[in-house]
Protein backbone atom coordinates (compact mmCIF):
# COMPACT_ATOMS: atom_id res chain seq x y z
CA UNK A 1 92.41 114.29 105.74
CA UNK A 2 88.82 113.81 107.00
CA UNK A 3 85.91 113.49 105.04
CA UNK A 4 84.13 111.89 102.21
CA UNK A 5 80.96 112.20 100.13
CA UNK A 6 80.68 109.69 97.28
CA UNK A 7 84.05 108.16 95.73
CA UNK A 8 84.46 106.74 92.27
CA UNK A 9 85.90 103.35 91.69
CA UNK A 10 89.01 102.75 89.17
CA UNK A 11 88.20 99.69 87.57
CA UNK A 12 90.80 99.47 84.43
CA UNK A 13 94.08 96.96 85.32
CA UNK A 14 97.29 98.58 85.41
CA UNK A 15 100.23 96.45 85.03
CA UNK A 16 101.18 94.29 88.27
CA UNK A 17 104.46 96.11 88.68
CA UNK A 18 102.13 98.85 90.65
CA UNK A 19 100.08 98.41 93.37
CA UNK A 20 96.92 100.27 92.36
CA UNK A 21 95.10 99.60 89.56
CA UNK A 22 94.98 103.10 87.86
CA UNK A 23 96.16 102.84 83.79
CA UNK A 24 99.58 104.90 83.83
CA UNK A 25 100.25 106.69 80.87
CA UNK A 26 104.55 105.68 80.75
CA UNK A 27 104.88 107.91 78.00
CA UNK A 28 103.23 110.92 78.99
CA UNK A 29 104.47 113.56 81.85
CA UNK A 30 102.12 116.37 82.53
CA UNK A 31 104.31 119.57 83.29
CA UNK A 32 101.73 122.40 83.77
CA UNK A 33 97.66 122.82 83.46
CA UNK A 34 95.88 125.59 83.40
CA UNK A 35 92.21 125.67 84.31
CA UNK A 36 89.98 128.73 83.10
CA UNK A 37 86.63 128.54 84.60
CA UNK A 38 83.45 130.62 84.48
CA UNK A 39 80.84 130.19 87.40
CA UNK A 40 77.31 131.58 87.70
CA UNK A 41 74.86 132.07 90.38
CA UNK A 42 72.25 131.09 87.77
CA UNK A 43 73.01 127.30 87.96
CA UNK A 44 75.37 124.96 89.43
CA UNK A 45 76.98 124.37 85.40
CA UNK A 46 80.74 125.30 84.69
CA UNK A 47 82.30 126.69 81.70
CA UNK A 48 85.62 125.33 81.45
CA UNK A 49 88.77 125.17 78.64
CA UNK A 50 92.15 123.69 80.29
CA UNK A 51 95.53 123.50 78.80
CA UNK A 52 97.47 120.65 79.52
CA UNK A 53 101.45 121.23 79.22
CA UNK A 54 102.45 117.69 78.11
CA UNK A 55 106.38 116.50 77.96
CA UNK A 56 106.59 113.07 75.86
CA UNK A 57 109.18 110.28 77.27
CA UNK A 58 108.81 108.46 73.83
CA UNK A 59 109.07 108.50 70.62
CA UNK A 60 106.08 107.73 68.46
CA UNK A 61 103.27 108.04 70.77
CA UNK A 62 99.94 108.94 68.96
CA UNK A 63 97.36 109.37 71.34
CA UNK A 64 97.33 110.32 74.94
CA UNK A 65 94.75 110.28 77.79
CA UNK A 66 93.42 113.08 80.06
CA UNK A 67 90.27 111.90 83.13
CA UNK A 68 87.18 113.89 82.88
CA UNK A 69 84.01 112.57 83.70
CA UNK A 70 81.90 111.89 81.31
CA UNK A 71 78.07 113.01 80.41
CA UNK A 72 75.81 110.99 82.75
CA UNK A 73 72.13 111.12 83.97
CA UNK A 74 72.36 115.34 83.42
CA UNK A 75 76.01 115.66 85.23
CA UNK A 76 79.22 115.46 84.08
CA UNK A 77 81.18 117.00 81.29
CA UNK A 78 80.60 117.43 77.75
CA UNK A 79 83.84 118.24 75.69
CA UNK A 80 82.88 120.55 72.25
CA UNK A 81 86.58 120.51 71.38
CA UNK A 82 90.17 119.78 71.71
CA UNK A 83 93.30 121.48 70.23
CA UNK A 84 96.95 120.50 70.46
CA UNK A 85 99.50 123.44 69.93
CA UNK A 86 97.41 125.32 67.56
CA UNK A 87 95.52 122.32 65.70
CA UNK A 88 92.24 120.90 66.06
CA UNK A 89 92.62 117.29 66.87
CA UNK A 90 90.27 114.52 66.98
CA UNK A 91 89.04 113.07 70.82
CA UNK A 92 87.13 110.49 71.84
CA UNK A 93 85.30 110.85 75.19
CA UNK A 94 83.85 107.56 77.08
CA UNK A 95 84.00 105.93 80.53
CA UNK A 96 85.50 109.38 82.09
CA UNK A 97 88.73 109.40 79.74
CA UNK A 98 88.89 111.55 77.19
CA UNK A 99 91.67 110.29 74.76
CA UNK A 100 92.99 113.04 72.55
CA UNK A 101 94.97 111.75 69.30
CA UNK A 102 98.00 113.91 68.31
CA UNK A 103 98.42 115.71 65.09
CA UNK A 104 102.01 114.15 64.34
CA UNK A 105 103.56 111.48 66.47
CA UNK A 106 105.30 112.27 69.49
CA UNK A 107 109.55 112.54 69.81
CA UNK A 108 111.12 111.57 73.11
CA UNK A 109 111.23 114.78 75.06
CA UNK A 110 109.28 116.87 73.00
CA UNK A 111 106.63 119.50 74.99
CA UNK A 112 102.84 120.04 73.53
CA UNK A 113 100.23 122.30 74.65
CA UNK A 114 96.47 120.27 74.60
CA UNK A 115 93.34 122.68 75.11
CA UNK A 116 90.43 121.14 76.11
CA UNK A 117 86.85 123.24 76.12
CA UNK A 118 84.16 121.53 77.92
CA UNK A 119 81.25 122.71 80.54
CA UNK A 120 78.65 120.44 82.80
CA UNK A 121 77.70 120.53 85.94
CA UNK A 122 79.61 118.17 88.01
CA UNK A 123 78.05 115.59 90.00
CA UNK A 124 81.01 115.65 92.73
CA UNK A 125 84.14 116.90 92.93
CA UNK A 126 82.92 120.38 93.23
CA UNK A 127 79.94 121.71 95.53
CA UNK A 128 77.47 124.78 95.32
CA UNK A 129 75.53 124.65 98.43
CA UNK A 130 74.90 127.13 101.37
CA UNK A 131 76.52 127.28 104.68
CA UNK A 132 75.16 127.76 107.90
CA UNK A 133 74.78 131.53 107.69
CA UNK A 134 72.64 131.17 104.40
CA UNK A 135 75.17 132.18 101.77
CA UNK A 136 76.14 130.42 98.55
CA UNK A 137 79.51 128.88 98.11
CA UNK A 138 81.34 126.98 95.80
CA UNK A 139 84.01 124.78 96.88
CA UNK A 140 86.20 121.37 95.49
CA UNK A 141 86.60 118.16 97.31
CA UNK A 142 88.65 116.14 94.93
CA UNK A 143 90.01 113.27 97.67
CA UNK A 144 90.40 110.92 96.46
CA UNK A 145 90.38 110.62 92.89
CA UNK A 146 87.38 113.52 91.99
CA UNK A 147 89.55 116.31 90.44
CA UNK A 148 88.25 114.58 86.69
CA UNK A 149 84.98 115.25 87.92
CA UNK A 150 85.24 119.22 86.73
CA UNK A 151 89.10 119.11 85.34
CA UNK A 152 90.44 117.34 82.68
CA UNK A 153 93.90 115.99 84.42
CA UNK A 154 95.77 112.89 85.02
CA UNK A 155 93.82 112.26 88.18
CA UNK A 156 96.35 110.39 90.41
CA UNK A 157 99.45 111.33 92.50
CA UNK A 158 102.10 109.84 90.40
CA UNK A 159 102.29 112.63 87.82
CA UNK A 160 102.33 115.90 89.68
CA UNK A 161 102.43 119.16 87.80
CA UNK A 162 102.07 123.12 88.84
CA UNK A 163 98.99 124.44 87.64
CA UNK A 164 96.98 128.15 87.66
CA UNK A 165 93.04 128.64 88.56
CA UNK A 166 91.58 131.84 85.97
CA UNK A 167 88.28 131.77 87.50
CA UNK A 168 85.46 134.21 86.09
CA UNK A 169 82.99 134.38 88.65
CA UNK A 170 79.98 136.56 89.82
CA UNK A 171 81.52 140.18 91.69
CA UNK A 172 80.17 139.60 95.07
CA UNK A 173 82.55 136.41 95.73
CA UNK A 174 86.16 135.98 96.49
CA UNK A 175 87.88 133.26 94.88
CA UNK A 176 90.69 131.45 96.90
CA UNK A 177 92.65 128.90 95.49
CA UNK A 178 96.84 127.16 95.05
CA UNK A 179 99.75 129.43 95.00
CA UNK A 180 100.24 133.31 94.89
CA UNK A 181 97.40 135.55 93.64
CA UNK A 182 98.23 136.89 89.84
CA UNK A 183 95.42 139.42 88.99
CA UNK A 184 91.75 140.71 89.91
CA UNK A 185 90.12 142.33 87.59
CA UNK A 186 86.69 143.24 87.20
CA UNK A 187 84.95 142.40 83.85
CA UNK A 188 82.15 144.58 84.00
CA UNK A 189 78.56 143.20 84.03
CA UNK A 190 78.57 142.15 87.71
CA UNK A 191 81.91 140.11 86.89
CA UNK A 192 85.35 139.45 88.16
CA UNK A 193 88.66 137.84 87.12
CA UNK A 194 90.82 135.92 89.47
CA UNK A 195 94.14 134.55 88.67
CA UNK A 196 96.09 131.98 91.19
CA UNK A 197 98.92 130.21 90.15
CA UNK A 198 100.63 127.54 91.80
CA UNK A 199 104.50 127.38 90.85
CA UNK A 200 105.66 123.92 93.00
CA UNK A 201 104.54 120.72 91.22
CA UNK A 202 101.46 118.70 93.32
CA UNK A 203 99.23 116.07 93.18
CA UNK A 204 95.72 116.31 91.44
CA UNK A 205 93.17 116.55 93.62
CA UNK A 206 95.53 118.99 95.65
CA UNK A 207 94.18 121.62 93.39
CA UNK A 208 91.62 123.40 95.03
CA UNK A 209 89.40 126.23 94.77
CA UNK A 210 86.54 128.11 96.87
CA UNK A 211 84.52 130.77 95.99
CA UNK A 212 82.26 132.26 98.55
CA UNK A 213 81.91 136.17 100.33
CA UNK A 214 85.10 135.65 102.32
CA UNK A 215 86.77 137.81 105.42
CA UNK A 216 90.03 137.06 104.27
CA UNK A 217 92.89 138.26 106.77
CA UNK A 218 96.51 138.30 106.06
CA UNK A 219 98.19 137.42 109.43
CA UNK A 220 102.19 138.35 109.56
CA UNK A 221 104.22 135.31 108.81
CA UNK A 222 106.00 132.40 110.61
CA UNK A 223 109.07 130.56 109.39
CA UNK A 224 109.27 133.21 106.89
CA UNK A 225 105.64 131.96 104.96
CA UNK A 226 102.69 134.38 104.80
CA UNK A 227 99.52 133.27 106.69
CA UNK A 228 95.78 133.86 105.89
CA UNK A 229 92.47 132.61 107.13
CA UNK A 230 89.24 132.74 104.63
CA UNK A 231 86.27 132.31 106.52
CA UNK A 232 82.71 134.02 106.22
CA UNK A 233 82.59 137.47 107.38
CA UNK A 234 80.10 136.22 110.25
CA UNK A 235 82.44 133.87 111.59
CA UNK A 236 85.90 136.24 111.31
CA UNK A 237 86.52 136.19 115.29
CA UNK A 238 86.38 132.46 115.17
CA UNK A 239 88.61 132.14 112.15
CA UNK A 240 91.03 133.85 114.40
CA UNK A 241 90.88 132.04 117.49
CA UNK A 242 90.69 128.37 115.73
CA UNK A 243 93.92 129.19 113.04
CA UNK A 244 96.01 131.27 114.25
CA UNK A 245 98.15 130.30 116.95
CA UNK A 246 97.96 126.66 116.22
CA UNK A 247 99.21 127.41 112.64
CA UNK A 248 101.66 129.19 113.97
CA UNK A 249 102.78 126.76 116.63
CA UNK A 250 102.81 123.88 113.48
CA UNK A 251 104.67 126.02 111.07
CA UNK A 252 107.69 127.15 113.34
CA UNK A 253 108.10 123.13 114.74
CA UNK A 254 108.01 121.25 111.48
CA UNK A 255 110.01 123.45 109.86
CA UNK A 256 112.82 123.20 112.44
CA UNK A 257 111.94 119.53 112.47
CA UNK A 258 111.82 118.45 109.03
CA UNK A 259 112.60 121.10 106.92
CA UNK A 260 111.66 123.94 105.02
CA UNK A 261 107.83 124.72 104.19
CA UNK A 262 107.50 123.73 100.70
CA UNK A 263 105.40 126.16 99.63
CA UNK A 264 105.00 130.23 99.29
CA UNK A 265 101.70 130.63 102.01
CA UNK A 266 99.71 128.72 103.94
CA UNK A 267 95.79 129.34 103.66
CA UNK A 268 93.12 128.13 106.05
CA UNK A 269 89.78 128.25 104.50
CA UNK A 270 86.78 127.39 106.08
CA UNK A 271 84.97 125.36 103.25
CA UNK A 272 81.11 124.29 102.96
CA UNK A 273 79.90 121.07 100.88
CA UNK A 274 78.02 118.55 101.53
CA UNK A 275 79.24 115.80 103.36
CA UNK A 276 82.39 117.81 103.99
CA UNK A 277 84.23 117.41 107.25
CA UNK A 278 87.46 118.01 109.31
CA UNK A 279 89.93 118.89 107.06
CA UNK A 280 91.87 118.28 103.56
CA UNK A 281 95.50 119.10 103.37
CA UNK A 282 94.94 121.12 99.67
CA UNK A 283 98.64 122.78 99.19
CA UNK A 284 98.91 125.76 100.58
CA UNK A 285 95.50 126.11 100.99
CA UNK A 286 93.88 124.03 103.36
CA UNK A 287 90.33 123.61 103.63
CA UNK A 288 88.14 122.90 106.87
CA UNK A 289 84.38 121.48 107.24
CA UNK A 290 84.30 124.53 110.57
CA UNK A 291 86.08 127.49 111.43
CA UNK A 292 85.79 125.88 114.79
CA UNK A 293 88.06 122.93 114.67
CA UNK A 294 90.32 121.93 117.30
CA UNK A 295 94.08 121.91 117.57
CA UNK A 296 94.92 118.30 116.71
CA UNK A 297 93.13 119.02 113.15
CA UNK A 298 95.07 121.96 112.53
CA UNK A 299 98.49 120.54 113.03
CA UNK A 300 97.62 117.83 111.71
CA UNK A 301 97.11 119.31 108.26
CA UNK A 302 99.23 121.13 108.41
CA UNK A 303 101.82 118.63 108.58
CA UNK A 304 100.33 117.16 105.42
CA UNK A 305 101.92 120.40 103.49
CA UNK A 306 105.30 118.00 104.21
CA UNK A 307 103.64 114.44 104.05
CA UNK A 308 101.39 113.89 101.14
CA UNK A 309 101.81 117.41 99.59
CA UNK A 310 105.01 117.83 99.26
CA UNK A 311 106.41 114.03 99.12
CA UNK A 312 103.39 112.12 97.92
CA UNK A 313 102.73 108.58 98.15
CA UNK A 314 103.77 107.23 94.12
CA UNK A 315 100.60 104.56 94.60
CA UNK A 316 97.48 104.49 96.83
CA UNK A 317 98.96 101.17 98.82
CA UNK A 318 101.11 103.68 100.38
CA UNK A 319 98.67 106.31 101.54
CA UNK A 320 100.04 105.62 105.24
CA UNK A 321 103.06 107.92 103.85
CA UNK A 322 100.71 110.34 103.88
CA UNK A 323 98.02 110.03 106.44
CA UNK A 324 100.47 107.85 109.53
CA UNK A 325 103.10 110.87 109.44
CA UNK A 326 101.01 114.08 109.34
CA UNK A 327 99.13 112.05 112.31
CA UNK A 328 102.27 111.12 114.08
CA UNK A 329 103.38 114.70 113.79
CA UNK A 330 100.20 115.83 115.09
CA UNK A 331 101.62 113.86 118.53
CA UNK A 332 105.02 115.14 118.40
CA UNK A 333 103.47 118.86 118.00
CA UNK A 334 101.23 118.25 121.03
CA UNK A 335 104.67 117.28 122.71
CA UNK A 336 106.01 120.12 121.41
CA UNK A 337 103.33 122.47 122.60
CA UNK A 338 101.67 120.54 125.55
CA UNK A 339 104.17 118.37 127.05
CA UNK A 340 105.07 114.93 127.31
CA UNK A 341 102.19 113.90 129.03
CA UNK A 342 99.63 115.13 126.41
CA UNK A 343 101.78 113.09 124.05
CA UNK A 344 101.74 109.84 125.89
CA UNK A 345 98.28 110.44 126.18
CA UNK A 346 97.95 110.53 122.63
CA UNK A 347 99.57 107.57 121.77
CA UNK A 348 97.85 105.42 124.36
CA UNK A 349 94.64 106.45 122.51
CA UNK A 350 95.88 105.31 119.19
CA UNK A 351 97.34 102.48 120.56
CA UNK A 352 93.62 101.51 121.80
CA UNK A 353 92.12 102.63 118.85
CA UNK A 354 94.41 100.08 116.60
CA UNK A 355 93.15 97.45 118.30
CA UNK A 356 89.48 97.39 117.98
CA UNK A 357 90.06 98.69 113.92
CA UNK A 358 92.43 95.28 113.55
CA UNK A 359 89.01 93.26 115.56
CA UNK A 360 86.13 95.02 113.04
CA UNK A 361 88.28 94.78 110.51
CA UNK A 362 90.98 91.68 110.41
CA UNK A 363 92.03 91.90 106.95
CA UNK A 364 93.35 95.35 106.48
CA UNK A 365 96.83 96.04 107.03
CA UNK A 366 98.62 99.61 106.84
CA UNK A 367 99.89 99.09 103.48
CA UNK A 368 97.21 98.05 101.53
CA UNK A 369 97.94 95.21 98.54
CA UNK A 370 96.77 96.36 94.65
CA UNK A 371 93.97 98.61 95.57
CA UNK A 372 91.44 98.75 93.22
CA UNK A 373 88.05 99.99 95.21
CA UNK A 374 89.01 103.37 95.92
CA UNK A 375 86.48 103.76 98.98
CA UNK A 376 88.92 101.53 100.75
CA UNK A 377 92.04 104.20 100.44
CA UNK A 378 91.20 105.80 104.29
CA UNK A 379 91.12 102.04 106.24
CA UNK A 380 91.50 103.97 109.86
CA UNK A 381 94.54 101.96 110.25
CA UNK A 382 96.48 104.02 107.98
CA UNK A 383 96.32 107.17 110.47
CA UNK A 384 96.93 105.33 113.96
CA UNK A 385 98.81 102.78 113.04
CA UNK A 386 100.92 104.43 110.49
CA UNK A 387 101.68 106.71 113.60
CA UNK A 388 102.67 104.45 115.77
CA UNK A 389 104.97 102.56 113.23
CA UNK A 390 106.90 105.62 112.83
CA UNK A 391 107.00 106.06 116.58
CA UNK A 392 108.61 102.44 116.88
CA UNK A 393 110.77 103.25 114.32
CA UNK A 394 112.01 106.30 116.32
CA UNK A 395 112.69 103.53 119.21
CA UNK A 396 114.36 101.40 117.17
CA UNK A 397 116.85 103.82 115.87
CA UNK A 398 117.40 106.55 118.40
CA UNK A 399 115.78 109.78 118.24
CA UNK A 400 118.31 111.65 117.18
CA UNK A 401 118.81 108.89 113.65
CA UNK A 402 115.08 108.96 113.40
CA UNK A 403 115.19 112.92 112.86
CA UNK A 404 118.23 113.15 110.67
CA UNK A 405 116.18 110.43 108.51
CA UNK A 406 112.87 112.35 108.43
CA UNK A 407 114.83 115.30 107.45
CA UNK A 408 116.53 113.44 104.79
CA UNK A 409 113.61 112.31 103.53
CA UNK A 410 112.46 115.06 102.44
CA UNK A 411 114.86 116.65 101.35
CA UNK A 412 115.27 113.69 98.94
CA UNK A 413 111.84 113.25 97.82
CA UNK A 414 110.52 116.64 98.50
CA UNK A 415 108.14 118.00 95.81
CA UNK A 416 107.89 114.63 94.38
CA UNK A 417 107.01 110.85 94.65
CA UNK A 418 107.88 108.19 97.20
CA UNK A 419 107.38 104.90 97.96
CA UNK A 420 107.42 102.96 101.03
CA UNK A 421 110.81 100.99 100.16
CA UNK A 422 111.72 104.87 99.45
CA UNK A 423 111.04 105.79 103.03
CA UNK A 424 112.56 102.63 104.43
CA UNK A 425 115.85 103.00 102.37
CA UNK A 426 116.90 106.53 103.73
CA UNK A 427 116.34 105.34 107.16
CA UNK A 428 118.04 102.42 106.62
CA UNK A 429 121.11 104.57 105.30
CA UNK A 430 121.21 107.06 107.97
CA UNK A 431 120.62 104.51 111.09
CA UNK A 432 123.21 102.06 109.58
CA UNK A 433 120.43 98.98 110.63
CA UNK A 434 118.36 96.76 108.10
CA UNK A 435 115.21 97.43 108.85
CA UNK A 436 113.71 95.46 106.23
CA UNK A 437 111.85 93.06 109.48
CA UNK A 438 110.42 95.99 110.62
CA UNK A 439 108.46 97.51 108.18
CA UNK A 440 107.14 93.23 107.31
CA UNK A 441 105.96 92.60 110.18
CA UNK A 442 104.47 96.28 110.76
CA UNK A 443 103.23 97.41 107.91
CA UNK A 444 102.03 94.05 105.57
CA UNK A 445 101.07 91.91 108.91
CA UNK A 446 98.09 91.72 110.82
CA UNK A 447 96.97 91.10 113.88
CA UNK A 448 99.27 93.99 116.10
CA UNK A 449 100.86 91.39 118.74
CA UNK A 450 99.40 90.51 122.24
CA UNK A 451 101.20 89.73 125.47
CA UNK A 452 100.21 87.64 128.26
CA UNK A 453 102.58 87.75 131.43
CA UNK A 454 103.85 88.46 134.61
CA UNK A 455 106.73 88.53 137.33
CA UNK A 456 108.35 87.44 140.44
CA UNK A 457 111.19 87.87 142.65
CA UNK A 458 113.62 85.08 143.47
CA UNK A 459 115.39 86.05 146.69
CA UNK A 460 117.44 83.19 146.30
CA UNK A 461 118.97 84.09 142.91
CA UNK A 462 118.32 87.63 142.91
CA UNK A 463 116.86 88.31 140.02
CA UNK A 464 113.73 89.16 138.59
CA UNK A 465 112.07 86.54 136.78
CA UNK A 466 109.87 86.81 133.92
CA UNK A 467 107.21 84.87 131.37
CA UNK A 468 106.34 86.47 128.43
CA UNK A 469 103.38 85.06 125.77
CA UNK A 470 102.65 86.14 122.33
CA UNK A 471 99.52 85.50 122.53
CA UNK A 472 98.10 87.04 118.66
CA UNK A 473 97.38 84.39 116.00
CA UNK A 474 100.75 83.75 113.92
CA UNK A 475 104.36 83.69 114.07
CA UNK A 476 106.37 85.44 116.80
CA UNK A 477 106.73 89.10 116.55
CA UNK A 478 110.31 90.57 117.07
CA UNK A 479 109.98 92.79 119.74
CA UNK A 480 112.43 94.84 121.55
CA UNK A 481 111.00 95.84 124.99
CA UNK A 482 111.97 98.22 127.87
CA UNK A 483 110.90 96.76 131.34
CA UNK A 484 110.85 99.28 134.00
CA UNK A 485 112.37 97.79 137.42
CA UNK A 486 111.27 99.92 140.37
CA UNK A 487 110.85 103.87 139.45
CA UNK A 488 113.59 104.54 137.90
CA UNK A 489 115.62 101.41 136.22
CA UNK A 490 114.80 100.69 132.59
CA UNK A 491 116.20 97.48 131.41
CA UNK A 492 116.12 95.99 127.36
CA UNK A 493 115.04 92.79 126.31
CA UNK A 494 114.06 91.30 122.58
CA UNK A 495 111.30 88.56 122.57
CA UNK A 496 111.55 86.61 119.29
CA UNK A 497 109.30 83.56 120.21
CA UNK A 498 105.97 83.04 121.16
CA UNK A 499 106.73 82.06 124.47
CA UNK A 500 109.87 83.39 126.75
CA UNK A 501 111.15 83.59 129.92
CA UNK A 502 113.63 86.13 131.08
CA UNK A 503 115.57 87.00 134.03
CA UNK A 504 116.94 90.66 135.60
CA UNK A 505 119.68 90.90 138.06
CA UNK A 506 118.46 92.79 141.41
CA UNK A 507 119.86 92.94 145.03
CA UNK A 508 116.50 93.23 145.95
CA UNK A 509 112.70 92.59 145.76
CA UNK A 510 111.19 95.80 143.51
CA UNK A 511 108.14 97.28 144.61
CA UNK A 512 106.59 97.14 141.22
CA UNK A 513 107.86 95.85 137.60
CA UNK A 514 106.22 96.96 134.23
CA UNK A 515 106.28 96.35 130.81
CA UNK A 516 106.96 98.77 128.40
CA UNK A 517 106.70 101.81 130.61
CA UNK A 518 107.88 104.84 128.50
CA UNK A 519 104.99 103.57 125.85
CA UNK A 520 107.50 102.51 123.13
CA UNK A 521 105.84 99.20 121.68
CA UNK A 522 102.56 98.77 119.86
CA UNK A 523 101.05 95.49 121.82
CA UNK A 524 98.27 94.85 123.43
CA UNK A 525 99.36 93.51 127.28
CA UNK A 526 98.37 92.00 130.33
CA UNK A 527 101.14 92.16 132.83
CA UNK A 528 101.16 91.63 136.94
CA UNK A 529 102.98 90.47 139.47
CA UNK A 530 102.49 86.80 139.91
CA UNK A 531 101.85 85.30 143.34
């Protein structure tokens, strides 16, 4: 996920048990919505009427709450009615929340159908504009919290539901969007029907649609998933040479690596709005700011589909889930497909990159504490740091444990919620370690530790003598360290102070001694032979 335009701020208090601040509804489960939509060339206005399937986990609940944005300056939605299985109800719109009071109070696990008919033009959330060739598009960009902006929905990732896209649009466009294709039908009068439905429950603003003149191509499979591109007809030859091969090359690795693709295709769209670029992990259809991106982007949503699609973070504090793993899977892919050395090299920029975030910006750590301004959800920590905590993790366990747990993982939490103390259990479980130090002092501490030190050789004992310094503000980290004796030997050591010294048996005097030298450790170090 790369982007943003403009992003709304929740301000209502949720109870302190969760970490954001949006209002959960505790009583209320959305199942499945379904969004009818009619869009014109004549203005940038939408008609819309959505049914919410609703399942109710209590008994005597009178009133529930969709968000939709409310009527503001000329944007923004205007509701002219609501209906609950068949019967007009009474609504009350204000402050983007459209409450909805039910005809007869709710029964613990009872299902209700709510219709909602509205229209506006929205002032984010979803785009007309033109791309570079000239031609009109229309395309969503709900991250974070924007879906409510042209859908009434529970907009946040702890109630995910399947949904369908009916969208009535002028004849000349294709319309892309979640899931398998249903229908097309024409309507007559320069119209056209299309159906999409998506039948694996995700978050809100996963739900995604573009409409735009398309060359859409239908590319054989891999893993057993179809494979498309939608780009502009002008830009078809690029469409192939950006998605192809590194979609494939994603696809077949993560599912060996972590499991089974969770959904029935895999779209890449190139997408035009303003303010719109990289990439956004939509499921199963993933939409780019160019049809010219490079590798790293691809994979790297592409391994959202499994991390923040698929198992999505239950609160915004825990967006790392999301954004650290589909960018530490980015690395392992260029392993994968590159080589070792492209990964080091990968690393060793993130590594670099953590520090001078953690200097501009010393009070953000990777999970954040009871976000409330949603324009901090992407601190850049998230992505390389999140990365490289899951790459310690993998030295701290053993490869092998660390991919058994990632596979676990998702198989546990797959098409659902998880939390961090979710992640951290299952590895805990199938590495047979408490890990509950390591995800402290990596994920909820900041600054990322610093090492001052060097070596020697003592002929007389025959060993290799060294001083290590922690030299970051703060307690000690716990470190476990490799230090590389010569060009071959790799010896382990843990520093647990601030300040240790350390000795290495050797017959004789090595040419050179370094510190961490397989790039296993995420500190910043100065380390040389002393004199």
């Amino acid at each position: 996920m790369k982007l943003l335009t403009a992003i709304s701020i929740l301000g209502a208090l949720a109870p302190a048990l969760f970490g954001d601040t949006y209002p959960r509804q505790s009583g209320v489960d959305a199942i499945h919505y379904i969004f009818r939509l009619t869009l014109t060339d004549d203005n940038d206005e939408i008609a819309g009427e959505a049914t919410a399937d609703l399942r109710f986990l209590k008994d005597g609940l009178t009133e529930f709450q969709l968000d939709l944005a409310s009527p503001n300056a000329g944007k923004g939605m205007t509701v002219s009615g609501v209906s609950c299985t068949g019967t007009v109800v009474r609504y009350q719109h204000t402050a983007d929340r459209l409450a909805i009071t039910l005809p007869t109070p709710s029964k613990a696990g009872e299902r209700r159908q709510c219709t909602v008919k509205y229209r506006g033009t929205p002032a984010s959330g979803l785009y007309a504009s033109r791309n570079s060739h000239g031609d009109r598009g229309i395309f969503s960009v709900n991250w974070p919290d924007l879906a409510h902006q042209w859908l009434p929905i529970i907009d946040h990732p702890y109630d995910k539901a399947t949904s369908e896209f009916l969208v009535t649009a002028p004849a000349m466009y294709q319309v892309v969007a979640n899931g398998l294709l249903q229908e097309v039908r024409d309507l007559g009068g320069g119209m056209r029907l299309t159906h999409w439905k998506q039948s694996v429950p995700i978050a809100s603003w996963l739900n995604a649609i573009g409409v735009a003149q398309f060359s859409a191509r239908q590319y054989g499979t891999a893993a057993g998933i179809s494979l498309e591109t939608w780009v502009p007809s002008q830009e078809r030859d690029a469409g192939i040479a950006t998605f192809e091969t590194p979609t494939r090359q994603a696809m077949e690795f993560f599912n060996g690596y972590i499991g089974p693709f969770p959904y029935e295709r895999l779209a890449n769209v190139w997408a035009t709005a303003p303010g719109f670029g990289g990439g956004t992990e939509h499921a199963s259809v993933i939409f780019y700011g160019c049809c010219r991106s490079s590798a790293n982007v691809v994979w790297h949503e592409i391994a959202h589909q499994w991390f923040g699609d698929s198992i999505t973070e239950k609160d915004w504090d825990d967006v790392w889930l999301s954004e650290g793993f589909a960018t530490y899977f980015t690395l392992l892919t260029s392993e994968h497909v590159q080589g070792r050395d492209a990964f080091v090299a990968g690393l060793k920029n993130s590594r670099a990159r953590v520090f001078v975030l953690e200097k501009q910006n010393p009070q953000f750590t990777v999970v954040h504490n009871n976000l409330a301004d949603m324009k901090k959800v992407l601190n850049q920590l998230i992505y390389q740091k999140g990365a490289w905590v899951l790459h310690m993790l993998r030295a701290q366990i053993g490869t092998d444990k660390f991919q058994t747990g990632i596979r676990e993982y998702y198989r546990r939490y797959r098409d659902s919620n998880a939390t961090t103390e979710d992640f951290r259990r299952v590895m805990e479980e199938n590495s047979g370690q408490d890990l509950g130090w390591f995800f402290a002092q990596w994920l909820h501490r900041t600054p990322s530790p610093a090492i001052e030190g060097g070596w020697k050789y003592n002929a007389g004992t025959k060993k290799v003598e060294i001083d290590l310094l922690q030299t970051q503000k703060g307690d000690a980290y716990r470190l476990p360290l490799e230090i590389g004796i010569g060009g071959a030997r790799i010896e382990k050591l843990e520093m647990t102070q601030k300040q240790q010294h350390f000795e290495i048996a050797s017959e004789g005097a090595p040419e050179v001694v370094t510190l961490d030298p397989n790039t296993w450790v995420l500190v910043d170090a100065r380390f040389e032979k002393k004199q």
